[in-house]
N, C-alpha and C. Protein backbone atom coordinates (compact mmCIF):
# COMPACT_ATOMS: atom_id res chain seq x y z
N UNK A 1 0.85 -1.21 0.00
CA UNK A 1 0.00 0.00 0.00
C UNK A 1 0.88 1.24 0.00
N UNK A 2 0.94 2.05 -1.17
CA UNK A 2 1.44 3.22 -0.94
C UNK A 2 0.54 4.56 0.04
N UNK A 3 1.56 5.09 0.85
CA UNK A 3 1.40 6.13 1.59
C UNK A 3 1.61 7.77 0.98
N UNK A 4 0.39 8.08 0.76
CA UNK A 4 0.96 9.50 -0.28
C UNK A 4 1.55 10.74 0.23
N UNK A 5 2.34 11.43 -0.22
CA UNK A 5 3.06 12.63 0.19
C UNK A 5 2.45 13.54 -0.09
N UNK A 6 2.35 14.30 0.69
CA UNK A 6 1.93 15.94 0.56
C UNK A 6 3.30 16.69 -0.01
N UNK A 7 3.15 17.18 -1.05
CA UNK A 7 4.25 18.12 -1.69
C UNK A 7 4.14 19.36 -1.41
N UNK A 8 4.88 19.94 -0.75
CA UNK A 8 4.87 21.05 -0.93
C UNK A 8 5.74 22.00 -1.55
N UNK A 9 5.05 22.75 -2.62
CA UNK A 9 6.20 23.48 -3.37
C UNK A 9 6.68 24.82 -2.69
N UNK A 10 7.03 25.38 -3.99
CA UNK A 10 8.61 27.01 -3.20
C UNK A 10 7.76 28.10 -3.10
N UNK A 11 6.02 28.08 -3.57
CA UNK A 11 5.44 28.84 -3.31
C UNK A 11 4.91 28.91 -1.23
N UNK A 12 4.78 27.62 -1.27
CA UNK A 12 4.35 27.07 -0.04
C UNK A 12 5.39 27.35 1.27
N UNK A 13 6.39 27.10 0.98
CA UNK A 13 7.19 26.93 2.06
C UNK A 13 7.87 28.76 2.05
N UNK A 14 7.67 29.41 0.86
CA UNK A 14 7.45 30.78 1.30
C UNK A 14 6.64 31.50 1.88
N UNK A 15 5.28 31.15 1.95
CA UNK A 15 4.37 31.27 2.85
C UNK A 15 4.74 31.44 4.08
N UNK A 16 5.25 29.74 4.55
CA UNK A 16 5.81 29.38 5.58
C UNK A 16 6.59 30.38 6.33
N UNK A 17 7.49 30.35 5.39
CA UNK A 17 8.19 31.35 6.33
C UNK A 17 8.18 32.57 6.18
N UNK A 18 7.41 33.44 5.57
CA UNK A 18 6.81 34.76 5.91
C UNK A 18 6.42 34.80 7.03
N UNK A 19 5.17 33.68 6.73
CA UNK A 19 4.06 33.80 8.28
C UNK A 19 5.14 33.58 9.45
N UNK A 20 6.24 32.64 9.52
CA UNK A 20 6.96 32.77 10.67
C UNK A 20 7.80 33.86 10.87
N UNK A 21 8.32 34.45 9.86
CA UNK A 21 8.96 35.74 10.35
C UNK A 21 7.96 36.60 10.81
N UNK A 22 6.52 36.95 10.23
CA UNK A 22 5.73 38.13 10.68
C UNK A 22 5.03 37.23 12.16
N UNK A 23 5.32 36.17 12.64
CA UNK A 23 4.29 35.74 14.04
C UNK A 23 5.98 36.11 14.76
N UNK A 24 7.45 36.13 14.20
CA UNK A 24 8.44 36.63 15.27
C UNK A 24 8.40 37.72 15.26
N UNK A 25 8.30 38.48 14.70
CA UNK A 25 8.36 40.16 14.52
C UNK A 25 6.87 40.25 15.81
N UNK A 26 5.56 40.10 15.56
CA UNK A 26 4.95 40.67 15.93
C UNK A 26 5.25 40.11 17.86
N UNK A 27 6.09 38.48 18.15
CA UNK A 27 6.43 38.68 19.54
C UNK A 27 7.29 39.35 19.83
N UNK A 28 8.50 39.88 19.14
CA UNK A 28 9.17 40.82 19.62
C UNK A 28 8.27 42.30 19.44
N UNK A 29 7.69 43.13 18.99
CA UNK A 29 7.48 44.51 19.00
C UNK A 29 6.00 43.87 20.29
N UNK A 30 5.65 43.04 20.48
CA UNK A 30 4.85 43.22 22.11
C UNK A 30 5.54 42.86 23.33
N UNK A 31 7.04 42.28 22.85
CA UNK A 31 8.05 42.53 24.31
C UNK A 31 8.68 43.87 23.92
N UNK A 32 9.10 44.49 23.13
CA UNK A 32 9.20 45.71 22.93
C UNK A 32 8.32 46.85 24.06
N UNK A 33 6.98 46.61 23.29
CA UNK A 33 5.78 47.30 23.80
C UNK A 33 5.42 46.92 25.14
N UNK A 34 5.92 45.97 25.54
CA UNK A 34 5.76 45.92 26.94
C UNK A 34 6.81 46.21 27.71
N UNK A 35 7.82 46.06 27.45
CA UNK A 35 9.47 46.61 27.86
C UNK A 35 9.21 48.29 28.53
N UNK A 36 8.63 48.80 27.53
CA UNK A 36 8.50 50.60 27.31
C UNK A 36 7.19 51.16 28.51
N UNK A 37 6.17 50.08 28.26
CA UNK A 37 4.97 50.13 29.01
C UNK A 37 5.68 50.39 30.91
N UNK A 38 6.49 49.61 31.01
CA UNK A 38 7.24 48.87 32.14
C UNK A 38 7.79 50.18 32.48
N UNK A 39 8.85 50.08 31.93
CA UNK A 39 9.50 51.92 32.01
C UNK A 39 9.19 52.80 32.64
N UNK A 40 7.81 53.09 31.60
CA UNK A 40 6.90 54.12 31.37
C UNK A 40 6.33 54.18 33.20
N UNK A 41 5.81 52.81 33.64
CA UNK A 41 5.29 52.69 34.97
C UNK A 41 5.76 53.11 35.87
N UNK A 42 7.09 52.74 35.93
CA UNK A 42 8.20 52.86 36.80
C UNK A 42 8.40 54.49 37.18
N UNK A 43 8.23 55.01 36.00
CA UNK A 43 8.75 57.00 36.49
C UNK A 43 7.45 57.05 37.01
N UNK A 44 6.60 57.12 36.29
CA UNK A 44 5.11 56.94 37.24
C UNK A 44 5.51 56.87 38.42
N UNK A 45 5.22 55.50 38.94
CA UNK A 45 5.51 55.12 40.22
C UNK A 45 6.65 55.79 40.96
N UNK A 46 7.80 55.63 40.46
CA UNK A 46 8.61 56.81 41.37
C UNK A 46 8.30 58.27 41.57
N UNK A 47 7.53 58.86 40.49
CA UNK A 47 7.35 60.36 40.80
C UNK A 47 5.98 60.03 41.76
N UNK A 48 5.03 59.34 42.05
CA UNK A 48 4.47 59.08 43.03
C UNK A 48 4.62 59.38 44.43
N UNK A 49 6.62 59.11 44.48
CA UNK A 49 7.08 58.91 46.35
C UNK A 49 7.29 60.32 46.24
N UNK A 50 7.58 61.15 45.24
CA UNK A 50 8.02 62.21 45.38
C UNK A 50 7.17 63.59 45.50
N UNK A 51 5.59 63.19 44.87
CA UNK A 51 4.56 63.50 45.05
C UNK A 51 3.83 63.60 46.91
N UNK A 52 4.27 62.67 47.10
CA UNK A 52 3.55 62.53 48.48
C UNK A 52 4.48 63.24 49.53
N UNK A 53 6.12 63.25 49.45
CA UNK A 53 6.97 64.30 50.11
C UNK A 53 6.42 65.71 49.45
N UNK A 54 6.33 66.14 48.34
CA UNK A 54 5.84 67.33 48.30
C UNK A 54 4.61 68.06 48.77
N UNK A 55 3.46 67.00 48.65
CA UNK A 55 2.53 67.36 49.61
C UNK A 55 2.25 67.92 51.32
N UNK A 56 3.50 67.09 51.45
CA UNK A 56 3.85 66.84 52.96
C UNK A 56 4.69 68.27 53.30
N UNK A 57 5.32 68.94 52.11
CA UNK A 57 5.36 70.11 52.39
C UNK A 57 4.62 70.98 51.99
N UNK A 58 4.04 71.10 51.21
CA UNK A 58 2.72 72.26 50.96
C UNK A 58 2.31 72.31 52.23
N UNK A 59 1.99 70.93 53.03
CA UNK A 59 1.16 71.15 54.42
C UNK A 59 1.29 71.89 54.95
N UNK A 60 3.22 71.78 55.39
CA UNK A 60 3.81 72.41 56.32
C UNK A 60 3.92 73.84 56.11
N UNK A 61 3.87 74.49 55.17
CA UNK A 61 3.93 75.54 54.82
C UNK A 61 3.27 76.56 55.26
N UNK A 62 1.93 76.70 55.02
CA UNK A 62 0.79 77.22 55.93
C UNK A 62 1.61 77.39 57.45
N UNK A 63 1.87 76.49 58.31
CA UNK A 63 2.28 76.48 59.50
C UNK A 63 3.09 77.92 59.72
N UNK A 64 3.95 77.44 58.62
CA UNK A 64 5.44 78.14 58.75
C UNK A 64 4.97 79.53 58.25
N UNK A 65 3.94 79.70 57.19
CA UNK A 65 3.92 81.12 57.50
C UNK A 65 2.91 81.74 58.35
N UNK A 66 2.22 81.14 58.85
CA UNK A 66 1.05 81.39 60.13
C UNK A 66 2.22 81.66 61.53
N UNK A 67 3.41 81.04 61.45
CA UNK A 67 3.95 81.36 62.62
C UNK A 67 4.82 82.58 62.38
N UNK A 68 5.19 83.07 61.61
CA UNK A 68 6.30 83.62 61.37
C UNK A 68 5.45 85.18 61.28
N UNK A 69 4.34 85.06 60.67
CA UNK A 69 3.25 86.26 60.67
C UNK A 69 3.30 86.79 62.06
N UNK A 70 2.63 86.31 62.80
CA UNK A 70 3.10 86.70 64.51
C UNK A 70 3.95 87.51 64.90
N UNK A 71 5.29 87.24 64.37
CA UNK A 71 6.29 88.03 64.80
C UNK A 71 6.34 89.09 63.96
N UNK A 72 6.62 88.98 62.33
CA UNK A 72 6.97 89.55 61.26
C UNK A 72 5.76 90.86 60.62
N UNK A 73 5.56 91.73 61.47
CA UNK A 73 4.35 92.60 60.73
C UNK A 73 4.71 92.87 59.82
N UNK A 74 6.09 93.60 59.51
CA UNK A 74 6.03 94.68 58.47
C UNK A 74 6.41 93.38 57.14
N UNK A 75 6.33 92.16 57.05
CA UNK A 75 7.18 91.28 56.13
C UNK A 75 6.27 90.62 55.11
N UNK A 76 4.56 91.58 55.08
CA UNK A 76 3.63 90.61 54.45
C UNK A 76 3.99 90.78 53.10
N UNK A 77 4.99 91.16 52.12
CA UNK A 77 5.26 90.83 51.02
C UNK A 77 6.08 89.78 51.14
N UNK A 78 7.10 89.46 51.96
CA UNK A 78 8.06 88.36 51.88
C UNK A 78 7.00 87.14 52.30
N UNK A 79 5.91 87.14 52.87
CA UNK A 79 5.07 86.10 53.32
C UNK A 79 3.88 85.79 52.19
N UNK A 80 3.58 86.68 51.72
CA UNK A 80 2.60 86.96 50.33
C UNK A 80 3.40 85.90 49.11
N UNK A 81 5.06 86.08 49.37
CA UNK A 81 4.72 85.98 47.75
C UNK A 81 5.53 84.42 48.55
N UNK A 82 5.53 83.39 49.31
CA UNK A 82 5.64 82.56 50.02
C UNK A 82 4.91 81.60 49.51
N UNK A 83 3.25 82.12 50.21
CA UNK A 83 2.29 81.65 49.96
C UNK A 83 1.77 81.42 48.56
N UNK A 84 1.98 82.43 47.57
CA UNK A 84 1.83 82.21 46.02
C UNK A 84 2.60 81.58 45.45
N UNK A 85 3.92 81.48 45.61
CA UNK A 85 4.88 80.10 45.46
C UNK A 85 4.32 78.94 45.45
N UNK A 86 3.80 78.81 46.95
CA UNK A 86 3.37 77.30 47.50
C UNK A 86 2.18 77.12 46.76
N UNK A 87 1.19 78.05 46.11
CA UNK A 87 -0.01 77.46 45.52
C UNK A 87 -0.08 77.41 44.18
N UNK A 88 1.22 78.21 43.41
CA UNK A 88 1.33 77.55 41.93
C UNK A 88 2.35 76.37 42.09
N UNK A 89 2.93 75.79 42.76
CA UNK A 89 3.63 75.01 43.14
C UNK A 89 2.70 73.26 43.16
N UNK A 90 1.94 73.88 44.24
CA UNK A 90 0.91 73.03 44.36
C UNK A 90 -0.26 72.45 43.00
N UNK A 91 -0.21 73.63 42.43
CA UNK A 91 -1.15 73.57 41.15
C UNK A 91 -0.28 72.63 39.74
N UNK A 92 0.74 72.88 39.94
CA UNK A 92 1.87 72.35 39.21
C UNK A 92 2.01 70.67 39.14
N UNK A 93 2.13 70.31 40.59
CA UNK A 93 2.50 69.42 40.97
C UNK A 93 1.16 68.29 40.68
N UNK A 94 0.00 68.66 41.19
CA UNK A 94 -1.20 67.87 40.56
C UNK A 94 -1.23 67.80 38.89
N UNK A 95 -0.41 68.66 38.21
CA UNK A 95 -0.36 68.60 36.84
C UNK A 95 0.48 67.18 36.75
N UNK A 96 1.61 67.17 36.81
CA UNK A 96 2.68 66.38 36.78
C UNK A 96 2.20 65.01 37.31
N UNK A 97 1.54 65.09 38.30
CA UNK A 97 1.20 63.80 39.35
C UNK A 97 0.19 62.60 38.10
N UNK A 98 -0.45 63.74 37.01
CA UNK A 98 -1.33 63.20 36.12
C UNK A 98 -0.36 62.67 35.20
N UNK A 99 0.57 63.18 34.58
CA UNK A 99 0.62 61.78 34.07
C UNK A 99 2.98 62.44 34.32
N UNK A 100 3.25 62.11 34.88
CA UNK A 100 4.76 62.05 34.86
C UNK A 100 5.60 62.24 33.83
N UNK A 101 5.59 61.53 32.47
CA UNK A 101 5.96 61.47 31.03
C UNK A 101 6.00 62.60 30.41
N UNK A 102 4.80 63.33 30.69
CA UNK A 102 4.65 64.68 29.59
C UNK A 102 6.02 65.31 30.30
N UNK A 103 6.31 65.84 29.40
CA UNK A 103 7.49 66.73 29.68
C UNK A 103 7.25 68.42 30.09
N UNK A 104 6.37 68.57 29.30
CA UNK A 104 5.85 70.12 29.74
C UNK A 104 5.65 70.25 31.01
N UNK A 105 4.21 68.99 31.32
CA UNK A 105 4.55 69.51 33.39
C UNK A 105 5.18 69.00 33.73
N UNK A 106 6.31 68.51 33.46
CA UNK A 106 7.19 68.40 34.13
C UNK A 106 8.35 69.45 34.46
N UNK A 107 8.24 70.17 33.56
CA UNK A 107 8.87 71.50 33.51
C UNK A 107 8.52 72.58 34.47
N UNK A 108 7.23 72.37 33.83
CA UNK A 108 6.21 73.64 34.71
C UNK A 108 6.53 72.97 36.32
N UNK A 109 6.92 71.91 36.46
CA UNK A 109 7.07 71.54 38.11
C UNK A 109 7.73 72.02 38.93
N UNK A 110 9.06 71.67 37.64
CA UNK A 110 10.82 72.40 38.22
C UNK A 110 10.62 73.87 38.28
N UNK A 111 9.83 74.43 37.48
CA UNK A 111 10.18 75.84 37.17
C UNK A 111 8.86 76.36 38.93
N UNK A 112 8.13 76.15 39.21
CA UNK A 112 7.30 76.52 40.19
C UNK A 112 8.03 75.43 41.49
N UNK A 113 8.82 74.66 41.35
CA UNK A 113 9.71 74.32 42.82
C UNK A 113 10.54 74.95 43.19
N UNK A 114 11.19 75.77 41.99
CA UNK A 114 12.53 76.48 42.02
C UNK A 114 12.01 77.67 42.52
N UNK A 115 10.93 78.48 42.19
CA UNK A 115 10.67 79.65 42.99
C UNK A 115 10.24 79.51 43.88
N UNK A 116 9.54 78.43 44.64
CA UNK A 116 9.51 78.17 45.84
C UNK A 116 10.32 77.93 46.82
N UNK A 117 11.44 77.05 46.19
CA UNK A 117 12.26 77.13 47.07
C UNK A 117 13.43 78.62 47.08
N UNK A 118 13.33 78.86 46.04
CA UNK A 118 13.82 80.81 46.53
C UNK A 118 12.98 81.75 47.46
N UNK A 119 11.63 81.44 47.48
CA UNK A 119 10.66 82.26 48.52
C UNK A 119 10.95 81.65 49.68
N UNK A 120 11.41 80.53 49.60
CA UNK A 120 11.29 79.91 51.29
C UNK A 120 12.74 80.28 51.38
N UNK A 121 13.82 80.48 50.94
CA UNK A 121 14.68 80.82 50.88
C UNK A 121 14.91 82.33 51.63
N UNK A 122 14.62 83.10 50.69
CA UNK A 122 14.72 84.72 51.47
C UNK A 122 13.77 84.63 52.57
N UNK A 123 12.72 83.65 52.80
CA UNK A 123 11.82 84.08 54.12
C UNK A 123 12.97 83.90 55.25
N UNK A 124 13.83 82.64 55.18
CA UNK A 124 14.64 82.34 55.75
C UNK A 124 15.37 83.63 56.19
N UNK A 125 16.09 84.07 55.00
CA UNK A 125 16.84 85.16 55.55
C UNK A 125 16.34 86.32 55.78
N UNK A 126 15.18 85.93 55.90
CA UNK A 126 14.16 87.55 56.90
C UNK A 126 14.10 87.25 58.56
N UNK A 127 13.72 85.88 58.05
CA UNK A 127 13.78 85.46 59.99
C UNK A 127 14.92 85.98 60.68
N UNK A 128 15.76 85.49 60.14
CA UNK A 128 17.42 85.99 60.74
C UNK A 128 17.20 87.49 61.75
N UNK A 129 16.71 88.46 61.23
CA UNK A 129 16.06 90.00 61.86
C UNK A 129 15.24 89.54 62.64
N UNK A 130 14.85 88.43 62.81
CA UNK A 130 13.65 88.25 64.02
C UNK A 130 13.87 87.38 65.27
N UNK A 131 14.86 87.77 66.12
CA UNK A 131 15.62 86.50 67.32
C UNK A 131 14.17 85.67 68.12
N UNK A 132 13.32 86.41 68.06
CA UNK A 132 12.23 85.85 68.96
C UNK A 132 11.93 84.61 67.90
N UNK A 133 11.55 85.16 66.87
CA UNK A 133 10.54 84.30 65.83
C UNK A 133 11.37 83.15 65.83
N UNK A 134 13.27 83.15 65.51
CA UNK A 134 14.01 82.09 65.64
C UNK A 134 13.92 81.11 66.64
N UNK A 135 13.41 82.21 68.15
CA UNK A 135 13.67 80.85 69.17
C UNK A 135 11.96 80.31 69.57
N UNK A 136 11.30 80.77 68.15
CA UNK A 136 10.02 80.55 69.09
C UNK A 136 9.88 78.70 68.48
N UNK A 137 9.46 77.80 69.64
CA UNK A 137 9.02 76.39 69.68
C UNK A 137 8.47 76.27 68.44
N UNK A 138 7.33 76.39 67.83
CA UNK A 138 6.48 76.50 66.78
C UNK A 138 7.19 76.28 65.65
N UNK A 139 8.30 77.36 65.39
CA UNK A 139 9.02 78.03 64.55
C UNK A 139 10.26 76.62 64.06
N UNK A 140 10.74 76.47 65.19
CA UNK A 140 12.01 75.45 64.98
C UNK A 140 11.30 74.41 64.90
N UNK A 141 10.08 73.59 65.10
CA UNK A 141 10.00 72.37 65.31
C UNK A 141 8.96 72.29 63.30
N UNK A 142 8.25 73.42 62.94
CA UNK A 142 8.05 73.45 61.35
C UNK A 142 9.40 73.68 60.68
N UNK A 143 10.72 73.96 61.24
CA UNK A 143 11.87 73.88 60.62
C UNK A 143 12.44 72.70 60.38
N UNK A 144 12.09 71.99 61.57
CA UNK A 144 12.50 70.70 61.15
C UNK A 144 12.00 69.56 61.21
N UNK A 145 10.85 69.78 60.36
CA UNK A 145 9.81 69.15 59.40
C UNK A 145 10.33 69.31 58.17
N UNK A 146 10.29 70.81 58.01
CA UNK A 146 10.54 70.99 56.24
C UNK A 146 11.93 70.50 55.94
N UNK A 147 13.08 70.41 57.00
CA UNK A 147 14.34 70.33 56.81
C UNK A 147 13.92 68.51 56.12
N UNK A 148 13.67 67.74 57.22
CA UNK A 148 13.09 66.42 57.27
C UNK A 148 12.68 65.80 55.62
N UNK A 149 11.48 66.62 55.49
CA UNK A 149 11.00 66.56 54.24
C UNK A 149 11.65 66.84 52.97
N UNK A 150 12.47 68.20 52.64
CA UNK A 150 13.24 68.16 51.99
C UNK A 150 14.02 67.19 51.56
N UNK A 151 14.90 66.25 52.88
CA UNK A 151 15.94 65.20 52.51
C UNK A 151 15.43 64.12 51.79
N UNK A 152 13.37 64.11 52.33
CA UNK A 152 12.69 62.25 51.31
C UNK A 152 12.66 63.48 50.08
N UNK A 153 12.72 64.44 49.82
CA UNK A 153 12.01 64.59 47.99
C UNK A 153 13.33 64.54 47.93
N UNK A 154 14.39 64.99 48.33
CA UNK A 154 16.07 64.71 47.66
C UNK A 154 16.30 63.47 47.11
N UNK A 155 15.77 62.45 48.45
CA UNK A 155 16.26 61.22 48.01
C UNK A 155 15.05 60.46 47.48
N UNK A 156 13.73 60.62 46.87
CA UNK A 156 13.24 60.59 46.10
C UNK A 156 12.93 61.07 44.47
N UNK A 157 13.61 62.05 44.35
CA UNK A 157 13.95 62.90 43.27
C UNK A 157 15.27 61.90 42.35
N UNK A 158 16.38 61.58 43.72
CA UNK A 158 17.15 60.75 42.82
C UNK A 158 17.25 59.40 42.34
N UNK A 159 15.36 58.48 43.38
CA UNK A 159 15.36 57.78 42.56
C UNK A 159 14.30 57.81 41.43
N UNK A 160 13.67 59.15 41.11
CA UNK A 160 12.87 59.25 40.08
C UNK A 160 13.17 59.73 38.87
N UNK A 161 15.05 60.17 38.86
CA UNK A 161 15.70 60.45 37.82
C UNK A 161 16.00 59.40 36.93
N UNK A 162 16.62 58.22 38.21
CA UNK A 162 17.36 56.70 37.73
C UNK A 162 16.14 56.56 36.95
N UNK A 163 14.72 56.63 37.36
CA UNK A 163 14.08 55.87 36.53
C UNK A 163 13.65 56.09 35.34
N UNK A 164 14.06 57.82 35.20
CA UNK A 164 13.61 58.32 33.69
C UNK A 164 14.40 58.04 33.02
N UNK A 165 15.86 58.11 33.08
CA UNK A 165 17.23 57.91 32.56
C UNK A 165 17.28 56.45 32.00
N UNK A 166 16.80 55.70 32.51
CA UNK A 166 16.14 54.24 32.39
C UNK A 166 15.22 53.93 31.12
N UNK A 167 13.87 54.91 31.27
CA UNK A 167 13.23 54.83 30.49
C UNK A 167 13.07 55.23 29.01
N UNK A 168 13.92 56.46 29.27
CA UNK A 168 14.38 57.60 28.09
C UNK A 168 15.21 56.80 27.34
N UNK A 169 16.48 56.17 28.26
CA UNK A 169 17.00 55.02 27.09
C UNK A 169 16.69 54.45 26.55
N UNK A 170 15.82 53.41 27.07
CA UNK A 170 14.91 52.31 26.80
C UNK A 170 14.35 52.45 25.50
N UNK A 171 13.52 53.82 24.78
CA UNK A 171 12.71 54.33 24.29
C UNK A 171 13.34 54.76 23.26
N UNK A 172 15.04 55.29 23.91
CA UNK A 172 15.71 55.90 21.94
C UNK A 172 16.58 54.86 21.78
N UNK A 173 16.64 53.60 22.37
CA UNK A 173 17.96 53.06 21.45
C UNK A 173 16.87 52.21 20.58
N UNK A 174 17.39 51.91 19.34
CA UNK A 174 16.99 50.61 18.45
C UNK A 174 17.01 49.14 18.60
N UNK A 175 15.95 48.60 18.43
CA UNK A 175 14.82 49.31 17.72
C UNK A 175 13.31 49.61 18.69
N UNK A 176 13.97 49.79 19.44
CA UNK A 176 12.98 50.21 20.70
C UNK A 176 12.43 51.80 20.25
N UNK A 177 12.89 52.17 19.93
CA UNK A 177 12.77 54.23 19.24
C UNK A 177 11.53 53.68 18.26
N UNK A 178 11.70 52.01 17.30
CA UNK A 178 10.51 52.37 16.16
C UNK A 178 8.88 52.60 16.75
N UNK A 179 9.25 51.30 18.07
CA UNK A 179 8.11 51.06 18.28
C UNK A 179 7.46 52.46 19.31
N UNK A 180 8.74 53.19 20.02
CA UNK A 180 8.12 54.38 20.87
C UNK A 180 7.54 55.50 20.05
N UNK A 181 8.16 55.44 18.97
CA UNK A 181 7.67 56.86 18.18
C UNK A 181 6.54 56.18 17.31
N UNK A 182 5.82 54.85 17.78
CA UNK A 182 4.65 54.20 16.53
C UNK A 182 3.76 54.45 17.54
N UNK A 183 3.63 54.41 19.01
CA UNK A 183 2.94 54.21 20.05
C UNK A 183 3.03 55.48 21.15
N UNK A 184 4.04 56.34 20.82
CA UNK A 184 3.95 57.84 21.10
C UNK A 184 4.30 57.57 22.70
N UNK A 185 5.27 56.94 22.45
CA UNK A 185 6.19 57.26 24.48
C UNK A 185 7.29 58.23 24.26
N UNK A 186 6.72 59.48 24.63
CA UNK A 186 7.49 60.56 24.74
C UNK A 186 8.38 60.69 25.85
N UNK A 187 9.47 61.51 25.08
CA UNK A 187 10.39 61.56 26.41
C UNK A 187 9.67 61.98 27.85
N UNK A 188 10.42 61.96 29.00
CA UNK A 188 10.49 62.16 30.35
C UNK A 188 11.40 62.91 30.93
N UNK A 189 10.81 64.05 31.71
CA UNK A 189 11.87 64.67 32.04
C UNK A 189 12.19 64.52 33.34
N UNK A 190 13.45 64.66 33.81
CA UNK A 190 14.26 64.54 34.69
C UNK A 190 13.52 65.63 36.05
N UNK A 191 13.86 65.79 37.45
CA UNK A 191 12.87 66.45 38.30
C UNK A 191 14.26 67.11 38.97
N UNK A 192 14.79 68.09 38.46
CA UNK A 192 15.92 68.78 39.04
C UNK A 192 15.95 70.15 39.18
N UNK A 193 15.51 70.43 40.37
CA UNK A 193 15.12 72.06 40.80
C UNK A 193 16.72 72.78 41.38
N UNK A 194 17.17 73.11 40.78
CA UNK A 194 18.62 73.88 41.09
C UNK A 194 18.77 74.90 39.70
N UNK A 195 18.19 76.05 40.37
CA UNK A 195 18.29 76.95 39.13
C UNK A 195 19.60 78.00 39.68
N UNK A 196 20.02 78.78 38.66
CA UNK A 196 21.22 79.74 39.05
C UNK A 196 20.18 81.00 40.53
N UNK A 197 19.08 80.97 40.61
CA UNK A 197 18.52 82.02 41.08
C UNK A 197 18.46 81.17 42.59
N UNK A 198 18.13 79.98 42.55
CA UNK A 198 18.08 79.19 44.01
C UNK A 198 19.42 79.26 44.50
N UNK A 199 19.78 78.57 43.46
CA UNK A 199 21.82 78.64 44.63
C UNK A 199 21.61 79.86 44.90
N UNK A 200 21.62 80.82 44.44
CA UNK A 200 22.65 82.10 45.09
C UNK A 200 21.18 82.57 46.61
N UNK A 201 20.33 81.93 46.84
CA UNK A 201 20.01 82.07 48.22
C UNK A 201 20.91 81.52 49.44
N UNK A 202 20.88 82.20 50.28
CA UNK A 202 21.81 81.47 51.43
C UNK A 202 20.72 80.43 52.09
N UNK A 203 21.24 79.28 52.77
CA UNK A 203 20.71 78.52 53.09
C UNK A 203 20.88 78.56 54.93
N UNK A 204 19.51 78.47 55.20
CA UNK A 204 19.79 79.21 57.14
C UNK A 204 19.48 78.05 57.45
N UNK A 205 20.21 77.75 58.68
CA UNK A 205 19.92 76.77 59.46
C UNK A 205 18.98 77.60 61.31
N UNK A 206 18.40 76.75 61.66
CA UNK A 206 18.07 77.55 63.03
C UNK A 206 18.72 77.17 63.99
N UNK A 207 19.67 75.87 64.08
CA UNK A 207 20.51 74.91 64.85
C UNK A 207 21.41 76.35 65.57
């Protein structure tokens, strides 16, 4: 009894291996696409920890200028523009918190942290004229809160850089760049508030 063969000709077995190159292509560009997705989460998630230290100072803020008012009559512009810092600051930061990636608020973040931290800056060196306000309880113990707080967004900031630096790579080397610029993962920006106008504030301690 003969057993018959299926022939397949050079049309066929090109088929073949089309369809297997386009079923490998399409598992690599969804480990691709999930590689980037991953990334993408990650600055998320880290600008998250850094989100919740910043909140934690908006809080404190209020405090610090509710106490400092007390002492400071004649200083309601140095306390005015404090408070307007802290609430485009604040307004900023719920931008950014939405989605991390965009780069614009992320900008708009740095650029409204940096004048905040110059307003809290010269308030600083207004207190200095005020020995009471320095030794008042209230005063030193919201000092070192914000001091406190400052050090988690420091050391949250640097791990929410690692993770853009991470992701930003991820996204331009090849051929990872085809699939980010097919699926629109835009860069990420980095969260680094050190402008030439902040350094040159002096930095007061109340110690």
């Amino acid at each position: 009894m003969t057993i018959p063969v299926l022939a397949i000709g050079t049309g066929g077995i090109i088929a073949i291996c089309v369809g297997v190159a386009i079923l490998l292509l399409i598992i690599i560009l969804i480990g691709i696409y999930n590689g980037l997705v991953s990334a993408r989460n990650q600055v998320k998630n880290s600008f998250s920890q850094i989100d919740v230290q910043l909140n934690r100072r908006y809080d404190l803020i209020p405090n610090l200028v509710e106490t400092a008012k007390g002492y400071m009559k004649h200083e309601r512009e140095t306390l005015e523009s404090v408070t307007e810092a802290r609430n485009q600051a604040m307004g900023a930061s719920k931008a950014a918190a939405a989605d991390p990636t965009n780069g614009a608020n992320m900008k708009a973040l740095v650029g409204a942290e940096g004048a905040l931290t110059g307003a809290l800056g010269r308030l600083m060196v207004t207190v200095e004229a005020y020995p009471d306000l320095k030794a008042s309880q209230n005063m030193m113990q919201v000092q070192e809160e914000l001091t406190s707080t400052e050090n988690r967004i420091a050391f949250a900031r640097q791990a929410y850089n690692d993770s853009v630096m991470h992701y930003n790579t991820k996204r331009e080397t090849f051929p990872n760049s085809i699939v980010s610029g097919m699926f629109n993962f835009t860069a990420a920006e980095s969260f680094e508030v050190e402008s030439e106008e902040v350094k040159k504030v002096p930095k007061v301690s109340f110690s």
